[in-house]
C-alpha atoms as a PDB file:
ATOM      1  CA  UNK A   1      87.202  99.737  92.095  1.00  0.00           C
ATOM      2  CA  UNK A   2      88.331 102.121  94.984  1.00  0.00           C
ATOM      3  CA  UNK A   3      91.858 102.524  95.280  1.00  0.00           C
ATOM      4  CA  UNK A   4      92.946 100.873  98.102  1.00  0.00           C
ATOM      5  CA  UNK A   5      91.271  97.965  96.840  1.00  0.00           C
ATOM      6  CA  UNK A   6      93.412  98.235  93.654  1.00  0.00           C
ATOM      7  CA  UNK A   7      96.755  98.520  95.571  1.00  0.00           C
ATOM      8  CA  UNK A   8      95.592  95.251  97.338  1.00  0.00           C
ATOM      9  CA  UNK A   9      95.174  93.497  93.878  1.00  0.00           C
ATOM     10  CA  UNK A  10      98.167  94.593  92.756  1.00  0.00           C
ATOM     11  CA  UNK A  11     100.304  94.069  95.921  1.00  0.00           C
ATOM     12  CA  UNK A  12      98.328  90.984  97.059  1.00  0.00           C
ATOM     13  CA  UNK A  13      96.958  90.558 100.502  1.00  0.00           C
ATOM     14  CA  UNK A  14      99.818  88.741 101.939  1.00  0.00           C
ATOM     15  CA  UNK A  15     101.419  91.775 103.078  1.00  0.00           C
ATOM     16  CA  UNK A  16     102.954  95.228 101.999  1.00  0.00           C
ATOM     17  CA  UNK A  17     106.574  94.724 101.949  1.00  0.00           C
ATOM     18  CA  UNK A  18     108.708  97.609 104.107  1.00  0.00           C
ATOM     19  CA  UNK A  19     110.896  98.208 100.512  1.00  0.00           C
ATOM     20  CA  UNK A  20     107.512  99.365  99.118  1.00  0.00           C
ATOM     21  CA  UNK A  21     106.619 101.905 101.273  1.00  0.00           C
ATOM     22  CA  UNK A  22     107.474 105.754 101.379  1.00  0.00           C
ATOM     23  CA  UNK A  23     109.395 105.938 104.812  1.00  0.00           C
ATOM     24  CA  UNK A  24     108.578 109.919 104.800  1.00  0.00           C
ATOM     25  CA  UNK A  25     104.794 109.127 104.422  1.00  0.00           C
ATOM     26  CA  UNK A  26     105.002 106.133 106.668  1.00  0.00           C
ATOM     27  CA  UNK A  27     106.154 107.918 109.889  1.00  0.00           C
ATOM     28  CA  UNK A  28     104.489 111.156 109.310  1.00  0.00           C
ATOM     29  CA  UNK A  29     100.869 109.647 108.661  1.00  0.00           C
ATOM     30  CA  UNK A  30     101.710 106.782 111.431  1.00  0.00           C
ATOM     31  CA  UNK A  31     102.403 109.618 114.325  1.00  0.00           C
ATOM     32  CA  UNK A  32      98.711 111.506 113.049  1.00  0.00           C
ATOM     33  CA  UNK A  33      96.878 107.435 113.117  1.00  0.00           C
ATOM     34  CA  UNK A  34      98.653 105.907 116.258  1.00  0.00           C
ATOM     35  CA  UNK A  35      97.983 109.633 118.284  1.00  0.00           C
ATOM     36  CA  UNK A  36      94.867 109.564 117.558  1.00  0.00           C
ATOM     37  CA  UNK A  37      93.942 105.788 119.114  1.00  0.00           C
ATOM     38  CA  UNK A  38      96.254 106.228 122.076  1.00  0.00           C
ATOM     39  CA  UNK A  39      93.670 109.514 122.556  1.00  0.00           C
ATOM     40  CA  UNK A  40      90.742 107.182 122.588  1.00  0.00           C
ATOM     41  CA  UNK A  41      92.178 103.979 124.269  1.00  0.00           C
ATOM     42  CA  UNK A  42      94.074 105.750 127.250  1.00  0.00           C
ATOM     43  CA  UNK A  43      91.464 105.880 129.991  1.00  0.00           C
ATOM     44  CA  UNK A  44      91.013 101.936 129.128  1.00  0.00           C
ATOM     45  CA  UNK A  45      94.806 101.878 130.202  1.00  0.00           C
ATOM     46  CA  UNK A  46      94.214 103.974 133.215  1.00  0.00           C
ATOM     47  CA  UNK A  47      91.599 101.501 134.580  1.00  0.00           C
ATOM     48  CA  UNK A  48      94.027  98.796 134.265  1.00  0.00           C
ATOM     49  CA  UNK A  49      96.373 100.458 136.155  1.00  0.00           C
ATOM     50  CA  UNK A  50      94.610 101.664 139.031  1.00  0.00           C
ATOM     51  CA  UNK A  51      93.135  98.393 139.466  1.00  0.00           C
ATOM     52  CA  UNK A  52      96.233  96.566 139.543  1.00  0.00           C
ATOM     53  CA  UNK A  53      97.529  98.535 142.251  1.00  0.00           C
ATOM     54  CA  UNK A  54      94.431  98.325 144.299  1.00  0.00           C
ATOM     55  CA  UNK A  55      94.900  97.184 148.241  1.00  0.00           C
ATOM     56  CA  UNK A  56      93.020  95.135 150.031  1.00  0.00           C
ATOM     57  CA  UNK A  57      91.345  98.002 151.376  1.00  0.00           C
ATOM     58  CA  UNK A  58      90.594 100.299 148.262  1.00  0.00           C
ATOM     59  CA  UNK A  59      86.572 100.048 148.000  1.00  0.00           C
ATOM     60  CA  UNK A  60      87.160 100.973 144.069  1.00  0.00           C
ATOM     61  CA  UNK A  61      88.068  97.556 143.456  1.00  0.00           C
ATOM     62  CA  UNK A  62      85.779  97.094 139.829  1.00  0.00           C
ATOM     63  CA  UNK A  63      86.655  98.852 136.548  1.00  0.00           C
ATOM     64  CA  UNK A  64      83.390 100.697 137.070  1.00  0.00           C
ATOM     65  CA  UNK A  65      83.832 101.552 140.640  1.00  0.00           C
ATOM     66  CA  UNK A  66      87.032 103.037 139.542  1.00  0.00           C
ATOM     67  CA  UNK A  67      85.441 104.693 136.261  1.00  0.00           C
ATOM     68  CA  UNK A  68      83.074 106.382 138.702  1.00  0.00           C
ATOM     69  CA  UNK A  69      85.320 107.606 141.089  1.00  0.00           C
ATOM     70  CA  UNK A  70      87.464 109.091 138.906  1.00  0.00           C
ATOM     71  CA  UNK A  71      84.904 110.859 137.332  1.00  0.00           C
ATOM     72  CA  UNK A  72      83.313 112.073 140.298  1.00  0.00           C
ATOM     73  CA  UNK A  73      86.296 113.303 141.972  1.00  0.00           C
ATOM     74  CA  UNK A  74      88.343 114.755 138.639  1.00  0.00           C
ATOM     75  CA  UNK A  75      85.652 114.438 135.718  1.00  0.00           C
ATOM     76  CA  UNK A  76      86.682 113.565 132.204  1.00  0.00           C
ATOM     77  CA  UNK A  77      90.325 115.083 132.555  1.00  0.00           C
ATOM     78  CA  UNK A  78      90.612 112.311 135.407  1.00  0.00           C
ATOM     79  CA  UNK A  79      90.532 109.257 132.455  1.00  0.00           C
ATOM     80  CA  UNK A  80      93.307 110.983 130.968  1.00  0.00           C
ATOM     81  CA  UNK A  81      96.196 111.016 133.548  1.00  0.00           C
ATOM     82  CA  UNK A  82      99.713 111.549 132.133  1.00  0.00           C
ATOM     83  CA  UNK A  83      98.587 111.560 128.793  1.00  0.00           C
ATOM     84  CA  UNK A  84     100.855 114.354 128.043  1.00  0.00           C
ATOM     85  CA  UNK A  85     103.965 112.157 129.167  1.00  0.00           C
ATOM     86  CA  UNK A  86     102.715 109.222 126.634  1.00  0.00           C
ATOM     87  CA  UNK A  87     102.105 111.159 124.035  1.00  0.00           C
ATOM     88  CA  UNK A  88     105.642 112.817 124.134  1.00  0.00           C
ATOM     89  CA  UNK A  89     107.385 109.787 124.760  1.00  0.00           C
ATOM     90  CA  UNK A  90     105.424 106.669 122.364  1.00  0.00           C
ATOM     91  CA  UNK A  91     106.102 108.561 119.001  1.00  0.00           C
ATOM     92  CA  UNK A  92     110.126 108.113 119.478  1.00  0.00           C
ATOM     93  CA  UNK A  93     109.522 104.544 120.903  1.00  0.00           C
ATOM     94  CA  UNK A  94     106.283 103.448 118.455  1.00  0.00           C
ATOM     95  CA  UNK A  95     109.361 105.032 115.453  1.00  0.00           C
ATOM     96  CA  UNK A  96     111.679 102.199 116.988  1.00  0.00           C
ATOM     97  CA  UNK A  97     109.255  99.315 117.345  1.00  0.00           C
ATOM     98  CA  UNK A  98     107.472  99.704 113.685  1.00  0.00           C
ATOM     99  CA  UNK A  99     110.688 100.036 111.804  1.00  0.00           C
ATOM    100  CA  UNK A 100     112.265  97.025 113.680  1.00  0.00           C
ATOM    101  CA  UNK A 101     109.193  94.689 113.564  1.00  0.00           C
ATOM    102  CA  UNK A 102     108.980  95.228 109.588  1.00  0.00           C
ATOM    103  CA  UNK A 103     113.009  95.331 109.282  1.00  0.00           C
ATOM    104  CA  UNK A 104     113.285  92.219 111.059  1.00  0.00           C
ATOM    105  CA  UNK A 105     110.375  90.885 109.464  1.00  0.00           C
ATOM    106  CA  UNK A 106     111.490  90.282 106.496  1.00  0.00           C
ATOM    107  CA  UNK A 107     114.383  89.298 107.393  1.00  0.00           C
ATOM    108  CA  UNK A 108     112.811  86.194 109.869  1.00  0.00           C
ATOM    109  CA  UNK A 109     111.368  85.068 106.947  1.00  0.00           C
ATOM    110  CA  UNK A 110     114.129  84.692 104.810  1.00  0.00           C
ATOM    111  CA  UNK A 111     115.564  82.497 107.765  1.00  0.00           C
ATOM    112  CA  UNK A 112     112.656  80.094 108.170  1.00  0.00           C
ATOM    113  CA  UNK A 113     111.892  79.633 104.146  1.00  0.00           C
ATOM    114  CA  UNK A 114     114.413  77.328 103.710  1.00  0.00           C
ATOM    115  CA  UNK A 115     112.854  74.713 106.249  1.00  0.00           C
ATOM    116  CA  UNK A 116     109.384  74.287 104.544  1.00  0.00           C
ATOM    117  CA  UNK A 117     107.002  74.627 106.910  1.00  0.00           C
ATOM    118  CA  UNK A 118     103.599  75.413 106.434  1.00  0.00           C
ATOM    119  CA  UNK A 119     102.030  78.934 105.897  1.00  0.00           C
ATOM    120  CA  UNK A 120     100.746  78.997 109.083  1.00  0.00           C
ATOM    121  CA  UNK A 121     103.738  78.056 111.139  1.00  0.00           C
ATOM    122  CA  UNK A 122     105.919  80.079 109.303  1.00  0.00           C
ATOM    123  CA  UNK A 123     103.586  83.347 109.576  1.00  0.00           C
ATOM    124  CA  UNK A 124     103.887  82.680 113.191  1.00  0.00           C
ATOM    125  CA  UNK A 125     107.129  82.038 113.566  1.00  0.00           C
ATOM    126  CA  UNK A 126     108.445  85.041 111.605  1.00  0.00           C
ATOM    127  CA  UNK A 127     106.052  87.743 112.838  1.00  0.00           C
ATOM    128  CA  UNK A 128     106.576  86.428 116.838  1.00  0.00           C
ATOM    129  CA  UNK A 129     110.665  86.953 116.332  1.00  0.00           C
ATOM    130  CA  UNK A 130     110.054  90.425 114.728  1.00  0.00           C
ATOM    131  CA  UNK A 131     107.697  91.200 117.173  1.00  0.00           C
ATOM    132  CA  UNK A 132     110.158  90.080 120.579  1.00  0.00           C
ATOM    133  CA  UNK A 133     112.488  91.970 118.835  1.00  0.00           C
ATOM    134  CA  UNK A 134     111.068  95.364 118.300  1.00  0.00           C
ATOM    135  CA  UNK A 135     109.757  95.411 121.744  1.00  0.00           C
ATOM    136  CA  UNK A 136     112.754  95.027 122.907  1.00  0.00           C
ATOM    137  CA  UNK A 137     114.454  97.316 120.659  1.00  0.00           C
ATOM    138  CA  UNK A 138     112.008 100.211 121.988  1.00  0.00           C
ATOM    139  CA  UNK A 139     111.843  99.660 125.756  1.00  0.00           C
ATOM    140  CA  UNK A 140     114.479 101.907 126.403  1.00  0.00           C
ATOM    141  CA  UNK A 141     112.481 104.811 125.081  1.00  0.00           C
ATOM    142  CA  UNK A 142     109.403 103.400 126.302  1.00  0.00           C
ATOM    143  CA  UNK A 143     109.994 102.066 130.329  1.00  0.00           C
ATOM    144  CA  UNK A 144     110.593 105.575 131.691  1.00  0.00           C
ATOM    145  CA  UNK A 145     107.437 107.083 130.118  1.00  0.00           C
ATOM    146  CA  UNK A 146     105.509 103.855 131.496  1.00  0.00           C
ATOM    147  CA  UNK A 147     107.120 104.666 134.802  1.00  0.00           C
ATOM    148  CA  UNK A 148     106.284 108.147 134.762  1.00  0.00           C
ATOM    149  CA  UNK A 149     102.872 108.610 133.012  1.00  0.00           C
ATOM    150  CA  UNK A 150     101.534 105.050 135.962  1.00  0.00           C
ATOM    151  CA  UNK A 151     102.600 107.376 138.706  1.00  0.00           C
ATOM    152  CA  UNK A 152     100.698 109.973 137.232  1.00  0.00           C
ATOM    153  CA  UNK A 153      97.705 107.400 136.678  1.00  0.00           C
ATOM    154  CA  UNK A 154      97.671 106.640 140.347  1.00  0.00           C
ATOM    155  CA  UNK A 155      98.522 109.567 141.747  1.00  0.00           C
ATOM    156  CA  UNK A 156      96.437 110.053 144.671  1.00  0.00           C
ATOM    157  CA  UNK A 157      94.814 106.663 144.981  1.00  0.00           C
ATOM    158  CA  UNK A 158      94.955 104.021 147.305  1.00  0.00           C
ATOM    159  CA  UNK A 159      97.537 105.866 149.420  1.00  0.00           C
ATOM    160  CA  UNK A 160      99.890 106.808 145.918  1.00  0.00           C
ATOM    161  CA  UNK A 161     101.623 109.983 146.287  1.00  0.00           C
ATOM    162  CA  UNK A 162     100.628 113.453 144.311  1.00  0.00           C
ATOM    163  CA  UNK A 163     102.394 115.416 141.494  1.00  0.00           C
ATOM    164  CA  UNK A 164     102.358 118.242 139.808  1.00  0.00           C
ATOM    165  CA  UNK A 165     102.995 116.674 136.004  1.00  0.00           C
ATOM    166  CA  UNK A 166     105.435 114.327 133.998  1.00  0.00           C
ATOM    167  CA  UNK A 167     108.783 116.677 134.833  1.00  0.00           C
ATOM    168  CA  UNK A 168     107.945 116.607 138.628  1.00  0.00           C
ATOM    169  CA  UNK A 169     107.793 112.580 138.911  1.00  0.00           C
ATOM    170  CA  UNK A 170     110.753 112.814 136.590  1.00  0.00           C
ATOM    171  CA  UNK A 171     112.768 115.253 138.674  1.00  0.00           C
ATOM    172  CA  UNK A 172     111.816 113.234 142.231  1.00  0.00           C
ATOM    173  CA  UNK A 173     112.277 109.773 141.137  1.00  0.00           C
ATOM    174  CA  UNK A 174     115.811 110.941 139.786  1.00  0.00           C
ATOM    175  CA  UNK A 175     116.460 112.941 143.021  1.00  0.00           C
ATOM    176  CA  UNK A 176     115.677 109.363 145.121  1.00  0.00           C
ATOM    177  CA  UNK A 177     116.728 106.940 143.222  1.00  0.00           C
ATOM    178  CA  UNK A 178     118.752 108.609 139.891  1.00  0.00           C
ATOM    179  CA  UNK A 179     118.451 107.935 136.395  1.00  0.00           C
ATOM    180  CA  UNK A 180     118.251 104.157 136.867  1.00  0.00           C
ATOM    181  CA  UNK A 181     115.073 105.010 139.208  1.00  0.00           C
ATOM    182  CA  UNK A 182     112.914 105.996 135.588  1.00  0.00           C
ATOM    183  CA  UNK A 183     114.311 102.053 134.250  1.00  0.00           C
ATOM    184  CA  UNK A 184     112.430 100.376 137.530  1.00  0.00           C
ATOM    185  CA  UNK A 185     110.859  97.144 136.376  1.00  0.00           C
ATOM    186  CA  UNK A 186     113.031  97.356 133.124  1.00  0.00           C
ATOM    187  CA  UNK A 187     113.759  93.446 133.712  1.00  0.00           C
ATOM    188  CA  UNK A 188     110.036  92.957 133.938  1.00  0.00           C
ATOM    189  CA  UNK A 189     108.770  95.307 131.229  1.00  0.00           C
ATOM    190  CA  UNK A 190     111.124  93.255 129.152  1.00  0.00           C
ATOM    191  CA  UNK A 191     109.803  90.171 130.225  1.00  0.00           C
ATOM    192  CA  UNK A 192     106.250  91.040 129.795  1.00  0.00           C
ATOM    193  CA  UNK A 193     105.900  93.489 126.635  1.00  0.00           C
ATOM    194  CA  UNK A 194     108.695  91.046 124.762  1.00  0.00           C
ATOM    195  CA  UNK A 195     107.047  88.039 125.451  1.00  0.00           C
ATOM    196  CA  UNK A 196     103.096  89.351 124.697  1.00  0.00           C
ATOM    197  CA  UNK A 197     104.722  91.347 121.843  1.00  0.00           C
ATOM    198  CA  UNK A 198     105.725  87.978 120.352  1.00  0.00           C
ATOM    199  CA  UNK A 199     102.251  86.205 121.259  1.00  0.00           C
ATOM    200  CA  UNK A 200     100.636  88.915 120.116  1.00  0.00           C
ATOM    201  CA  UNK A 201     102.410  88.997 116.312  1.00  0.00           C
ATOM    202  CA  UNK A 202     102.599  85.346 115.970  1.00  0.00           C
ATOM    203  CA  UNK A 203      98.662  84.939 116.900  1.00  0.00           C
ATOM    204  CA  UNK A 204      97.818  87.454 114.475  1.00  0.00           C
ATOM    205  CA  UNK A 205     100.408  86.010 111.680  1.00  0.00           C
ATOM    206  CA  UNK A 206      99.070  82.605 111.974  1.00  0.00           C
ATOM    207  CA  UNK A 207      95.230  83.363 112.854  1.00  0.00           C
ATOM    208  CA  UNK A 208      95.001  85.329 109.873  1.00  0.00           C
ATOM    209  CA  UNK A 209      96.679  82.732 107.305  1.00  0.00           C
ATOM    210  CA  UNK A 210      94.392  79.802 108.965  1.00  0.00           C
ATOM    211  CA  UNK A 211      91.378  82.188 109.090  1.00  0.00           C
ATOM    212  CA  UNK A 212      92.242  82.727 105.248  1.00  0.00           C
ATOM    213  CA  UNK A 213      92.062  78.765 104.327  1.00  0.00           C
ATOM    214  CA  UNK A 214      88.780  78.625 106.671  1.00  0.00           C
ATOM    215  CA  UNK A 215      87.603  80.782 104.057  1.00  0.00           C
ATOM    216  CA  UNK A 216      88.121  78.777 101.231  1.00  0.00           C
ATOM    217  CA  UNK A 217      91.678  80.682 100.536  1.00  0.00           C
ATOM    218  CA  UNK A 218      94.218  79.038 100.023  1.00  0.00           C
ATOM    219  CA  UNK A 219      97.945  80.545  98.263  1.00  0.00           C
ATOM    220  CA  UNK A 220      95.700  82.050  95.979  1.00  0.00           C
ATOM    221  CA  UNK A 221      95.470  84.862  97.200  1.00  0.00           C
ATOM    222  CA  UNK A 222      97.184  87.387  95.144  1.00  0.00           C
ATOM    223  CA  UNK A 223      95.818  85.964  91.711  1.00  0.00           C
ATOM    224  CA  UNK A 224      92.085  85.985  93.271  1.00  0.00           C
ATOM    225  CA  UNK A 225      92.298  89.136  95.949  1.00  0.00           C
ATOM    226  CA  UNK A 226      88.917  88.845  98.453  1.00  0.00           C
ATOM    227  CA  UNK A 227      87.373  92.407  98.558  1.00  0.00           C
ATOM    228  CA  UNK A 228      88.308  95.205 100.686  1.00  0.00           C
ATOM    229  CA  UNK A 229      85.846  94.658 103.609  1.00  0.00           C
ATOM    230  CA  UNK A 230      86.651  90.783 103.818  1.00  0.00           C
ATOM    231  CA  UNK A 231      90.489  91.540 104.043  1.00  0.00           C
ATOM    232  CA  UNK A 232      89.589  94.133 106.834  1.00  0.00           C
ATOM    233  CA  UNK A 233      87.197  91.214 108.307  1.00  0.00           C
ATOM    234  CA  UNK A 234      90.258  89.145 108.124  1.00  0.00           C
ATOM    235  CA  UNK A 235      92.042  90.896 109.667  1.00  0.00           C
ATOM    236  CA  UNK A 236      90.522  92.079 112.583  1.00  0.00           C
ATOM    237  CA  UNK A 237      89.639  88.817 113.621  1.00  0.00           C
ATOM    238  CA  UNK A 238      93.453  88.337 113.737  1.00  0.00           C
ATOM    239  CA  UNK A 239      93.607  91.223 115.868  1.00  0.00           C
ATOM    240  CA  UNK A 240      91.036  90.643 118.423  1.00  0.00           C
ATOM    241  CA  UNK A 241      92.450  86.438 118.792  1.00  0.00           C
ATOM    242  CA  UNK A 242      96.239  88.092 118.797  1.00  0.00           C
ATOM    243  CA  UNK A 243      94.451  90.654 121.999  1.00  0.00           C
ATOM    244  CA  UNK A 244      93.162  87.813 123.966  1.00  0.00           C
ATOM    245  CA  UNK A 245      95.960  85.319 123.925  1.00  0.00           C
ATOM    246  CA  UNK A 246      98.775  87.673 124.780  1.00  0.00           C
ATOM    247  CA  UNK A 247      96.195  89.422 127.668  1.00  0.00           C
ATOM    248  CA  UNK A 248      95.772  85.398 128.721  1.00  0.00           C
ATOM    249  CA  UNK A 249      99.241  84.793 128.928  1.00  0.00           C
ATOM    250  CA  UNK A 250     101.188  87.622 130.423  1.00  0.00           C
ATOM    251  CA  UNK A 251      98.919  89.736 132.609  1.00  0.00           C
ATOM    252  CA  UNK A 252     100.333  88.569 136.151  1.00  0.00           C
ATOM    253  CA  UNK A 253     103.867  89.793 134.470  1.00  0.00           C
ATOM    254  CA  UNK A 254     102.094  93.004 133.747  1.00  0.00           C
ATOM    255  CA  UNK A 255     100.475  93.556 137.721  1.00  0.00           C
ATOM    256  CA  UNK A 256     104.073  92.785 139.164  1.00  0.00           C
ATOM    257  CA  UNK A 257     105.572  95.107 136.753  1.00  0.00           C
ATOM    258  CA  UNK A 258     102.982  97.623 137.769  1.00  0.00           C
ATOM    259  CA  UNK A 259     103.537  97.524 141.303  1.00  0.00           C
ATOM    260  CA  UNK A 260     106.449  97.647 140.896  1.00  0.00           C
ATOM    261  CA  UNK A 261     106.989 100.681 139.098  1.00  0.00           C
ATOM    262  CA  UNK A 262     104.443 102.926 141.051  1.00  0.00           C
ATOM    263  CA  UNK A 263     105.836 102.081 144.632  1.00  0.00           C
ATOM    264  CA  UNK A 264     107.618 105.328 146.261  1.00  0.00           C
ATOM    265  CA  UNK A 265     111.303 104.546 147.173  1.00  0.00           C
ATOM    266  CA  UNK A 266     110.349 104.421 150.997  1.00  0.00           C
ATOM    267  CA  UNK A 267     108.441 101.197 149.879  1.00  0.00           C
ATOM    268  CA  UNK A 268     110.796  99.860 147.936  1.00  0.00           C
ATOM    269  CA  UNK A 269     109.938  95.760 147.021  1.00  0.00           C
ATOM    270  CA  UNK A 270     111.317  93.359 145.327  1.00  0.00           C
ATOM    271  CA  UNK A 271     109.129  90.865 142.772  1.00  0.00           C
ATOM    272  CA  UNK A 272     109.082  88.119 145.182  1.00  0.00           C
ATOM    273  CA  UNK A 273     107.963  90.241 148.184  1.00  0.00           C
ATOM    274  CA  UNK A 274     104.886  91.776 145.614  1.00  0.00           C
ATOM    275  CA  UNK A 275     103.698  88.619 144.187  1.00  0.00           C
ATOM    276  CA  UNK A 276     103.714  87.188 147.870  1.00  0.00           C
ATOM    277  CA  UNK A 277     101.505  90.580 148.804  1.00  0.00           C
ATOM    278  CA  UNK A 278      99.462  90.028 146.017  1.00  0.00           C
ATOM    279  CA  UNK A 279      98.734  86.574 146.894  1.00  0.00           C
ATOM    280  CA  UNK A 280      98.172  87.116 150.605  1.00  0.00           C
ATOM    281  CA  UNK A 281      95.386  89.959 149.398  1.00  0.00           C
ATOM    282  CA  UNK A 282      93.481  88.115 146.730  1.00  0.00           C
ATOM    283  CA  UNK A 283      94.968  84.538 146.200  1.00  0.00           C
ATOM    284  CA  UNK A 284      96.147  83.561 143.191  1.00  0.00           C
ATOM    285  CA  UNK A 285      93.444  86.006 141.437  1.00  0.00           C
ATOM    286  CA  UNK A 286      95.417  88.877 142.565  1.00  0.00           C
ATOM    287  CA  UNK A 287      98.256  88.330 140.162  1.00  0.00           C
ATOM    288  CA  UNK A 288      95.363  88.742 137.271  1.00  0.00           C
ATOM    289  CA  UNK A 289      94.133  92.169 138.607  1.00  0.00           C
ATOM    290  CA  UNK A 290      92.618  94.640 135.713  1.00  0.00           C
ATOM    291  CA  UNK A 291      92.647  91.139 133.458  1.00  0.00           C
ATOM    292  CA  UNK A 292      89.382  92.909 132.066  1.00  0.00           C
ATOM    293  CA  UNK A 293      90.538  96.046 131.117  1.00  0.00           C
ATOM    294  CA  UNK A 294      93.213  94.448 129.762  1.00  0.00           C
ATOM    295  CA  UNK A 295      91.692  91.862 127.727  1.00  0.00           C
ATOM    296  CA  UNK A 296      89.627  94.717 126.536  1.00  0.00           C
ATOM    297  CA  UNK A 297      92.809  97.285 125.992  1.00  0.00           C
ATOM    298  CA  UNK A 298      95.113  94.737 123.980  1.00  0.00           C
ATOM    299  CA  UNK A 299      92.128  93.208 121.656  1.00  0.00           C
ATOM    300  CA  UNK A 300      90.717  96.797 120.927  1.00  0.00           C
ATOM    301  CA  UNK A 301      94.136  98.359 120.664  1.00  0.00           C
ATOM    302  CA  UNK A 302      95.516  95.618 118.932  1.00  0.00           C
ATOM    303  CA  UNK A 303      92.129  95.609 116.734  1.00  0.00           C
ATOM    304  CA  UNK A 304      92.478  99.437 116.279  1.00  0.00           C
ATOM    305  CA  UNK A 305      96.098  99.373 115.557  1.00  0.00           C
ATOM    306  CA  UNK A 306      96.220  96.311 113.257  1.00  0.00           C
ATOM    307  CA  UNK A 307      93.289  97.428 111.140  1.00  0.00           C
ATOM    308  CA  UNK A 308      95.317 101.360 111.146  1.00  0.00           C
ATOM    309  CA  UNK A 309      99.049  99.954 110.981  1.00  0.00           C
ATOM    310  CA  UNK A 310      97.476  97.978 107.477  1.00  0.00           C
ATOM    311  CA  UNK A 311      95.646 100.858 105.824  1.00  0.00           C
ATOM    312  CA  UNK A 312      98.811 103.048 106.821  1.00  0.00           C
ATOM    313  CA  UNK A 313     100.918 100.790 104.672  1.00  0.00           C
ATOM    314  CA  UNK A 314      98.324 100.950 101.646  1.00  0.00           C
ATOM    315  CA  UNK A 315      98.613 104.504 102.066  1.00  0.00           C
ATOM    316  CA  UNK A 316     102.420 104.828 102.098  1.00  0.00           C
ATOM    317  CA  UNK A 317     103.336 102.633  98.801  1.00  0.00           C
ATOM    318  CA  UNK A 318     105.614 104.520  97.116  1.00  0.00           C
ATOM    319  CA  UNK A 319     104.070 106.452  93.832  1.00  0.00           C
ATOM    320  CA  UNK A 320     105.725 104.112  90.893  1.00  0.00           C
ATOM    321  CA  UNK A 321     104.262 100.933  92.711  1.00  0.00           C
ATOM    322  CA  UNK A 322     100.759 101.905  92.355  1.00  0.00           C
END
């Protein structure tokens, strides 16, 4: 038996309390994981973006008309637009949201215990508050790197201004608008990451419990443990239905909050004035622009990041518990 199928068997598959982990180990080998699959999701995220702030006019108006004009125009580095701004700003905010959503956790279901619902319900119930919560614990590290690295991501398309890098958006937007000009869309980011954050961790909490008992699973889980590659089956499957009922539910939050945030201040609008564009444009479609990319971004992220965030926590157990 490999080992992190024995720390499963002796843990259980249920879930890797955060008093067993080693925090040291747990942030340092999180930052290396969670680097390396915002490095392969990004361009997915600058797809999404570009397409959501598409006009009427743009001609790139498909994820693979934009995919090919980027490329032809900027090549590879093109995909990869304000990465540097991401990068420096998710580890301090992706800190935040893990330790609150495992924190809180715990803690959510400790509340709901004493009301006896079933597995299911309580998995969802417990992982959706921790997961509102730690998004909105982390927003205030995370909106002005979203507002700075989409400007970046547009930059140059469909009439968006240009920029030399992260510190010159930075330096203009405060220079227009001042600090509050990096929190545009704050309200909205709120509204949309807290919400799909919550979607997203209940779906997975409950989809994997009723996936389990699909199975043939029931509580038994700890005294007969499923092998390694089932529990991984598990819980991707969790990962992919948590990615396409949050995408489903709060993408015309996320286009608003888009446009919003990559407007210069001569164009200032306000949410009613972009939804009204949007629908004018495209009908009510337009308020589900880049729904593709990101149905494709949150269940392969989500995927990616479930399946790492897990075997990151098998990894961290503290020495005596193994």
């Amino acid at each position: 038996m490999d080992a992190p199928s024995s720390r499963i068997q002796s843990l259980g598959v249920a879930g890797i309390d955060w008093d067993r982990l080693d925090k040291t180990k747990f942030y340092a080998l999180g930052a290396g994981i969670f680097t390396g699959l915002t490095t392969a999701l990004y361009p997915v995220s600058v797809v999404k973006t570009r397409l959501q702030v598409a006009s009427k006019d743009t001609a790139e108006r498909t994820a693979y008309s934009v995919i090919r004009g980027i490329l032809r125009t900027d090549g590879i580095s093109g995909l990869y637009r304000g990465f540097g701004t991401v990068i420096t700003g998710v580890i301090p905010a992706r800190t935040i949201f893990l330790t609150t959503l495992e924190t809180t956790k715990v803690a959510a279901f400790k509340v709901v215990e004493p009301f006896k619902l079933s597995d299911t319900t309580e998995a969802a119930i417990a992982n959706g508050i921790a997961g509102m919560v730690a998004s909105l614990s982390s927003q205030a590290a995370f909106v002005p790197v979203d507002v700075v690295s989409q400007k970046l991501m547009v930059q140059g398309y469909s009439g968006h201004a240009k920029y030399s890098g992260g510190l010159d958006v930075a330096r203009k937007i405060i220079k227009a608008d001042g600090i509050r000009g990096l929190y545009r869309g704050f309200g909205l980011s709120v509204m949309t990451y807290s919400p799909s954050s919550a979607v997203w961790w209940a779906s997975y909490g409950s989809s994997q419990t009723l996936v389990w008992r699909l199975m043939g699973h029931g509580t038994d889980l700890e005294q007969h443990p499923p092998s390694q590659w089932k529990i991984v089956l598990v819980q991707a499957t969790g990962g992919i239905i948590a990615g396409a009922t949050a995408s489903s539910i709060t993408t015309p939050l996320d286009t608003i909050k888009t446009r919003l945030q990559v407007m210069g201040h001569e164009k200032r609008h306000s949410v009613r004035q972009v939804v009204k564009n949007l629908i004018a444009d495209d009908g009510w479609t337009g308020l589900y622009k880049g729904l593709g990319p990101r149905f494709f971004s949150m269940s392969a992220w989500g995927t990616s990041m479930i399946l790492a965030y897990e075997y990151l926590k098998r990894l961290s157990i503290k020495d005596e518990l193994m």
